[in-house]
PDB file of N, CA and C in Angstrom:
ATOM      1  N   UNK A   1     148.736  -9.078  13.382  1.00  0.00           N
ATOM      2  CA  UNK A   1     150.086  -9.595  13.512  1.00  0.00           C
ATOM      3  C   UNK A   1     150.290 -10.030  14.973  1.00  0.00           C
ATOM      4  N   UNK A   2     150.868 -11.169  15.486  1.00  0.00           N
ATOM      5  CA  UNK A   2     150.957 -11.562  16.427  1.00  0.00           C
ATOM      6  C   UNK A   2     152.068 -11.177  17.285  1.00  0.00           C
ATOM      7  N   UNK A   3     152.543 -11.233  18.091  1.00  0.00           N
ATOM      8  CA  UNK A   3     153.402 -10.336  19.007  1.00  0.00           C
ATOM      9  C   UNK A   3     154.789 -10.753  18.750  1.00  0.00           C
ATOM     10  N   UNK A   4     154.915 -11.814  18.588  1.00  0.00           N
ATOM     11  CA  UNK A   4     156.255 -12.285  18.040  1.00  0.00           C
ATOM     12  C   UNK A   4     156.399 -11.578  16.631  1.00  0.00           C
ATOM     13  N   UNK A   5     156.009 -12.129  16.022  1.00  0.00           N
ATOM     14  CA  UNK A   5     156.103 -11.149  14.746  1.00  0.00           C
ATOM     15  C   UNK A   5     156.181  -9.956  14.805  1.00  0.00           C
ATOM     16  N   UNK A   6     155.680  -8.789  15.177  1.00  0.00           N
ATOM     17  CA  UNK A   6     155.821  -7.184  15.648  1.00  0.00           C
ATOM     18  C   UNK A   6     157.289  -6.828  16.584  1.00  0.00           C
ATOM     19  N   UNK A   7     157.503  -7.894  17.694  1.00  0.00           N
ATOM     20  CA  UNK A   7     159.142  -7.737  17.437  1.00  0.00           C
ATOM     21  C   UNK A   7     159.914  -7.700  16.850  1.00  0.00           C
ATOM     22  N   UNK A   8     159.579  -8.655  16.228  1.00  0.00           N
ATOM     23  CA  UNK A   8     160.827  -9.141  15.370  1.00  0.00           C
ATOM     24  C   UNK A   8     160.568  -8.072  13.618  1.00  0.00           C
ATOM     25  N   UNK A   9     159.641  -7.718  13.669  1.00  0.00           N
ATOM     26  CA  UNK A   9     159.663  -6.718  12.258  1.00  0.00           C
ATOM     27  C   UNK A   9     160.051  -5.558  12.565  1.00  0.00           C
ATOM     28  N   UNK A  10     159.700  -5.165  14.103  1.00  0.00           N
ATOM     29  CA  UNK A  10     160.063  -3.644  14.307  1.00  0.00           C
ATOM     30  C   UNK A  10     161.447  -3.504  14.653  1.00  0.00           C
ATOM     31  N   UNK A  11     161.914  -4.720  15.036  1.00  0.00           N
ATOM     32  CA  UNK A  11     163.883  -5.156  15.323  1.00  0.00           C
ATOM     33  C   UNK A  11     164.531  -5.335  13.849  1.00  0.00           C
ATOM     34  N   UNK A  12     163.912  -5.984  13.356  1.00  0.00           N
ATOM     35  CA  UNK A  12     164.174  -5.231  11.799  1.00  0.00           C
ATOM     36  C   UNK A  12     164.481  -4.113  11.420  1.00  0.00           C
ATOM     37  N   UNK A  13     162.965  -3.434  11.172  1.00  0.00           N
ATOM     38  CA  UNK A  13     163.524  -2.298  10.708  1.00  0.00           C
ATOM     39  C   UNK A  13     164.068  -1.180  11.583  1.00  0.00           C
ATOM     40  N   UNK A  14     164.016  -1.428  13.024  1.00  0.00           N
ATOM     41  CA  UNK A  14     165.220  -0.480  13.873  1.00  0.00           C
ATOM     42  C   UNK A  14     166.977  -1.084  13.453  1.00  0.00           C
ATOM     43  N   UNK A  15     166.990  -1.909  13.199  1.00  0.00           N
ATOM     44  CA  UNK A  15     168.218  -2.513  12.887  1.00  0.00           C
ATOM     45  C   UNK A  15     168.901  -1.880  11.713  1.00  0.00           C
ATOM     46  N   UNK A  16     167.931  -2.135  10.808  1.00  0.00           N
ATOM     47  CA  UNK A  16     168.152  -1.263   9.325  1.00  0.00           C
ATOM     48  C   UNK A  16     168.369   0.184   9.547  1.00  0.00           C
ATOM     49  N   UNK A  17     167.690   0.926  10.189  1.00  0.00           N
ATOM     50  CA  UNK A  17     167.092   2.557   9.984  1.00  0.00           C
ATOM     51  C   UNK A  17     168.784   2.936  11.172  1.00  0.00           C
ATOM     52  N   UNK A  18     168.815   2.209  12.289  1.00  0.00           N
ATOM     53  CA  UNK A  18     169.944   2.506  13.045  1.00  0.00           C
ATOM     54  C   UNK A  18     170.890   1.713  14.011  1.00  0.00           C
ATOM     55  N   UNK A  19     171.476   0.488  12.929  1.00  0.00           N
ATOM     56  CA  UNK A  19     172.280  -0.220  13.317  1.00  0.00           C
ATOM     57  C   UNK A  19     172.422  -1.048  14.852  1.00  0.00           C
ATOM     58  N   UNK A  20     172.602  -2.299  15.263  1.00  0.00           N
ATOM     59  CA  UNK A  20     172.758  -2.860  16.120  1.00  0.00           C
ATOM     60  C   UNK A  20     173.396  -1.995  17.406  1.00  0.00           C
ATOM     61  N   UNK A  21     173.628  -1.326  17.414  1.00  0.00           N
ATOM     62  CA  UNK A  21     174.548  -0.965  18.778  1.00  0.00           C
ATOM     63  C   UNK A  21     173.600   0.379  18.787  1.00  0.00           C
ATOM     64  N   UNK A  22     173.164   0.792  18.371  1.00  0.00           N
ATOM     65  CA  UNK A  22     172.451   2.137  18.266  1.00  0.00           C
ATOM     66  C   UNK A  22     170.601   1.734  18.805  1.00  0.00           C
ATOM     67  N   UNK A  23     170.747   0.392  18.155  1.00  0.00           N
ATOM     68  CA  UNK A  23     168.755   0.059  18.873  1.00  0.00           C
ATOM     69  C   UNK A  23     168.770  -0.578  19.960  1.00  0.00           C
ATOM     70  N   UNK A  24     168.424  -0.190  20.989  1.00  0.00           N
ATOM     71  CA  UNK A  24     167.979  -0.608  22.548  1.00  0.00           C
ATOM     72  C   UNK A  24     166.797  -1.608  22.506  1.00  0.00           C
ATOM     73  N   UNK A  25     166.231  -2.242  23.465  1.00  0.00           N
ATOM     74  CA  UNK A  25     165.187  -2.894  23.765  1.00  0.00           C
ATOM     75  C   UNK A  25     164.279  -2.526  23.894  1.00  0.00           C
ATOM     76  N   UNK A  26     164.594  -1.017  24.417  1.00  0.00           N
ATOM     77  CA  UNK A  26     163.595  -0.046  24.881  1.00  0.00           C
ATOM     78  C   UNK A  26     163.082   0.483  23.515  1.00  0.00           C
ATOM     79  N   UNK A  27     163.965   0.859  22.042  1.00  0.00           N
ATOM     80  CA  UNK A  27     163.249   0.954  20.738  1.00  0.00           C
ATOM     81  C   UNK A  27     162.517  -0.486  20.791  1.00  0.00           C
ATOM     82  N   UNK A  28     162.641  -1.306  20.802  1.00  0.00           N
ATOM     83  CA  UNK A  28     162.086  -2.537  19.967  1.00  0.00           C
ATOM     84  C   UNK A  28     160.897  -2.216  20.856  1.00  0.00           C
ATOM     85  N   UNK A  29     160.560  -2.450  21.967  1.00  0.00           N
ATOM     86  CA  UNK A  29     159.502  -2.133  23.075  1.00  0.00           C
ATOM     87  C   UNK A  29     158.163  -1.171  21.981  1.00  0.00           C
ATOM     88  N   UNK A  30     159.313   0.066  22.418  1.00  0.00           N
ATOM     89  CA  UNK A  30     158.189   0.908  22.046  1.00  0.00           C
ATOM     90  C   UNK A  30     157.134   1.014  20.557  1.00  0.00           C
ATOM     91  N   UNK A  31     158.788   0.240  19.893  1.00  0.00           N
ATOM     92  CA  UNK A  31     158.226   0.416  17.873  1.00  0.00           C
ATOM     93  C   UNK A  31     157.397  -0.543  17.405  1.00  0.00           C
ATOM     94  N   UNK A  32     157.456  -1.929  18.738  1.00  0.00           N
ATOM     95  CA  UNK A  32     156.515  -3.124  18.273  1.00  0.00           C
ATOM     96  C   UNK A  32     155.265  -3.094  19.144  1.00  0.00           C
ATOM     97  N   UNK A  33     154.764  -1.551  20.484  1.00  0.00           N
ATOM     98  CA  UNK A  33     154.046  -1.608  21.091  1.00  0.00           C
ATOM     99  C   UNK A  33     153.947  -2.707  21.743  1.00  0.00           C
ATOM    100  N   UNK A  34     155.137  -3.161  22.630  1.00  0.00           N
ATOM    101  CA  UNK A  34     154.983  -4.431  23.687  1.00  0.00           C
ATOM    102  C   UNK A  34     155.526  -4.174  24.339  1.00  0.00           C
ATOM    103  N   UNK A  35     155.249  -4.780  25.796  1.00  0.00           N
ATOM    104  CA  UNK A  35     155.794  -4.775  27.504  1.00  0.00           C
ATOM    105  C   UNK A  35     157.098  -5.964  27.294  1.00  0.00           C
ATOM    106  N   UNK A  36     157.945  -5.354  28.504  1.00  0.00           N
ATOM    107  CA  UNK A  36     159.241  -5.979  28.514  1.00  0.00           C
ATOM    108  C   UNK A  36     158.528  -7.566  29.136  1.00  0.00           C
ATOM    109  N   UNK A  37     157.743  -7.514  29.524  1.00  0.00           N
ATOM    110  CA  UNK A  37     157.275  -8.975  29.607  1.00  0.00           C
ATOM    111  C   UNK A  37     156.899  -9.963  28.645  1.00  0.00           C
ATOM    112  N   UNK A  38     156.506  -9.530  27.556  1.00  0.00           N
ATOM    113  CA  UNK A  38     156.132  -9.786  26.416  1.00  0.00           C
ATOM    114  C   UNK A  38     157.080 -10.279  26.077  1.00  0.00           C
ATOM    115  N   UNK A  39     158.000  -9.500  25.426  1.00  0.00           N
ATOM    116  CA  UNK A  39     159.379  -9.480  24.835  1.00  0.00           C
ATOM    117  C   UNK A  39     160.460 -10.655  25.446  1.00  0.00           C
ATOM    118  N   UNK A  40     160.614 -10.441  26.957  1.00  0.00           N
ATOM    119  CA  UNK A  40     161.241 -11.459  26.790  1.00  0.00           C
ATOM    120  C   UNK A  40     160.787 -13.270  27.321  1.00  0.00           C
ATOM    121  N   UNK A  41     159.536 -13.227  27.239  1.00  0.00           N
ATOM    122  CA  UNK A  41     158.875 -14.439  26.864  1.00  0.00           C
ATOM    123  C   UNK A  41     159.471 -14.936  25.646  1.00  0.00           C
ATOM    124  N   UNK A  42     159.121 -14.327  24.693  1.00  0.00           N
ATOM    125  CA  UNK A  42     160.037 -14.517  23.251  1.00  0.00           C
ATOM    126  C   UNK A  42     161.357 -14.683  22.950  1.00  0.00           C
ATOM    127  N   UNK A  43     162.288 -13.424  23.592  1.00  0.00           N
ATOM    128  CA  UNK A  43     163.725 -13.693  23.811  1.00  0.00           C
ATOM    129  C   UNK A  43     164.128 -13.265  24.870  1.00  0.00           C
ATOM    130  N   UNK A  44     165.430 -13.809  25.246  1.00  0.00           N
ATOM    131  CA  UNK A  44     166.387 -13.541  26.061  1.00  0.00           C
ATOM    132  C   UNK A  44     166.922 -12.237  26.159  1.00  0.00           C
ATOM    133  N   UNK A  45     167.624 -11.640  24.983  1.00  0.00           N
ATOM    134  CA  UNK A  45     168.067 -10.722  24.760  1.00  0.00           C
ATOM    135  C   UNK A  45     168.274 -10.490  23.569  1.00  0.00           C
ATOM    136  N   UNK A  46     168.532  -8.560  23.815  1.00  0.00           N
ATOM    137  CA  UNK A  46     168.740  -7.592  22.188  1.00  0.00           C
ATOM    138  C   UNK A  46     169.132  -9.159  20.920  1.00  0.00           C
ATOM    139  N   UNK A  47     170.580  -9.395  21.504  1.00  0.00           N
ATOM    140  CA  UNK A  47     171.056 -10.733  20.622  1.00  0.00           C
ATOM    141  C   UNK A  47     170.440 -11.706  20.321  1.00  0.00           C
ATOM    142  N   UNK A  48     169.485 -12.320  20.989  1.00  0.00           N
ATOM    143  CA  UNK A  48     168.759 -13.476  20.576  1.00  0.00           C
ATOM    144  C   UNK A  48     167.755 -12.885  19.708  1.00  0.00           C
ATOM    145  N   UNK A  49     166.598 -11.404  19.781  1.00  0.00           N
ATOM    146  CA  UNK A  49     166.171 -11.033  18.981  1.00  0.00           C
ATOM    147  C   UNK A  49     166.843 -10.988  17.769  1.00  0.00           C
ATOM    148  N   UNK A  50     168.084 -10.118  17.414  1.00  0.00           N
ATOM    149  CA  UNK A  50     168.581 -10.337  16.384  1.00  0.00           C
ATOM    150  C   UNK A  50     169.548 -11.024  15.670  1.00  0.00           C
ATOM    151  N   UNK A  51     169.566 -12.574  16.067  1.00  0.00           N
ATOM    152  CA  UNK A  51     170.056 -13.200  15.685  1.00  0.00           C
ATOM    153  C   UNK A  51     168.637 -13.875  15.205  1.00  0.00           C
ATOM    154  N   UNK A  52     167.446 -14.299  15.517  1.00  0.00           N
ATOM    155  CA  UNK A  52     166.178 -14.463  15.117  1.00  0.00           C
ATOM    156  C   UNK A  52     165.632 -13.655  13.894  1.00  0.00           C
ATOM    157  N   UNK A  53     166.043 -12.013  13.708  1.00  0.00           N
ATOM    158  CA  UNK A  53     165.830 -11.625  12.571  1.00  0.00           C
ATOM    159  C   UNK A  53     166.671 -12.067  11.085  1.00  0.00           C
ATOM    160  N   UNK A  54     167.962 -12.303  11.829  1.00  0.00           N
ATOM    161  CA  UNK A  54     168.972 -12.664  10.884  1.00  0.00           C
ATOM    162  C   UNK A  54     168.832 -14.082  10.032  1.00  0.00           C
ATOM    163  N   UNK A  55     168.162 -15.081  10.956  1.00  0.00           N
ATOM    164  CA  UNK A  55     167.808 -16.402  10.423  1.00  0.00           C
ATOM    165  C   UNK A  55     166.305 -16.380   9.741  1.00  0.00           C
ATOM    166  N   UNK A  56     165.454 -15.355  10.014  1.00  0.00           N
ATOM    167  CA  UNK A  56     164.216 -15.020   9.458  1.00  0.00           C
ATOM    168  C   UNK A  56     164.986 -14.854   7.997  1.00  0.00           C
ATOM    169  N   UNK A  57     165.422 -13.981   8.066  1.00  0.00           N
ATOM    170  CA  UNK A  57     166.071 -13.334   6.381  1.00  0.00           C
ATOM    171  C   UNK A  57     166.692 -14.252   5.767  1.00  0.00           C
ATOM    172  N   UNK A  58     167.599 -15.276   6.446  1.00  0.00           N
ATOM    173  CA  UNK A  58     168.164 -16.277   5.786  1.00  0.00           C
ATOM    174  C   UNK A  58     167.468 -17.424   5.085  1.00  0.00           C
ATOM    175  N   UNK A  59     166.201 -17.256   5.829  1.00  0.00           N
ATOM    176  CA  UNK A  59     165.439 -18.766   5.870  1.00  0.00           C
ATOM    177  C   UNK A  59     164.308 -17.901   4.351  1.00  0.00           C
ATOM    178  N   UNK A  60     163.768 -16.780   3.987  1.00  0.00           N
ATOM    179  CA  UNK A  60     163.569 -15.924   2.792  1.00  0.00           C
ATOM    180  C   UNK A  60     164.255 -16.135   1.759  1.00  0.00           C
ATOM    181  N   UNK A  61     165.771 -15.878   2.309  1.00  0.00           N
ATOM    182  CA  UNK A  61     166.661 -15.745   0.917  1.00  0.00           C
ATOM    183  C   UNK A  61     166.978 -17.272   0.275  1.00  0.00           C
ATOM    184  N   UNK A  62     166.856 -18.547   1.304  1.00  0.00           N
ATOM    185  CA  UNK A  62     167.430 -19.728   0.723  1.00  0.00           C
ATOM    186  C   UNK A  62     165.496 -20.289   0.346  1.00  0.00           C
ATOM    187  N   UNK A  63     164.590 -19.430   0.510  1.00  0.00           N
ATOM    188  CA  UNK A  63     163.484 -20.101  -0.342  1.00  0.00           C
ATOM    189  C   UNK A  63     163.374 -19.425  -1.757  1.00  0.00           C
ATOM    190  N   UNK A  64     163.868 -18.205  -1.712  1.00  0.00           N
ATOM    191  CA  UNK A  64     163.814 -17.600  -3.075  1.00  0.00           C
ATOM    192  C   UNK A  64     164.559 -18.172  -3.698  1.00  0.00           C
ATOM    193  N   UNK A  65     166.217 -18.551  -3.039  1.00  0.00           N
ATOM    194  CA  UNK A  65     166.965 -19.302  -4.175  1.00  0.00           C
ATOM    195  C   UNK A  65     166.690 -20.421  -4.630  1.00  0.00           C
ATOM    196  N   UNK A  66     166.359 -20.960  -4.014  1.00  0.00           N
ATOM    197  CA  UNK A  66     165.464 -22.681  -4.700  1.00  0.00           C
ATOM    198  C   UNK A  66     164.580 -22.717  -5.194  1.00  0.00           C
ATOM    199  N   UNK A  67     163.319 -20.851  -5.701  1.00  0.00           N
ATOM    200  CA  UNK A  67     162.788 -21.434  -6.385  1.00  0.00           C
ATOM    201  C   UNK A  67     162.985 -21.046  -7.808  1.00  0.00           C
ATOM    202  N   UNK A  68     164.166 -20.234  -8.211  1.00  0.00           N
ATOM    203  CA  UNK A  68     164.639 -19.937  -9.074  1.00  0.00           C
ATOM    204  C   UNK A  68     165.637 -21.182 -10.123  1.00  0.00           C
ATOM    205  N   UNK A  69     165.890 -22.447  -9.256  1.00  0.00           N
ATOM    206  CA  UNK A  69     166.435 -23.493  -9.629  1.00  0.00           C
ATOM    207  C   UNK A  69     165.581 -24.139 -10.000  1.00  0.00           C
TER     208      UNK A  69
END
């Protein structure tokens, strides 16, 4: 899995397991095993990560619905 991806899955499921205001950078860091350098090569901030998970899920849910049509 590539490093972008391991953020953004482990900002996931810290998101899920303990809500936005409750997961730090410092969880996403540690749960996707990456340096704050890493991380924010990728994003800006907590928010841009999860606003990136949020459009991940969106961009899932509007392929499942089209292929049910």
């Amino acid at each position: 899995m590539k490093t972008k991806e391991k953020i953004l899955e482990a900002t996931k499921d810290l998101i899920y397991k303990k809500g936005y205001h409750e997961t730090s950078i410092r969880d996403i860091l540690a749960a996707s095993d990456t340096g704050k350098g890493q991380f924010y090569y990728y994003f800006s901030s907590k928010k841009e990560v999860c606003l990136a998970v949020i459009h991940a899920h969106m961009d899932v849910w509007l392929e499942n619905s089209q292929k049910k049509h």
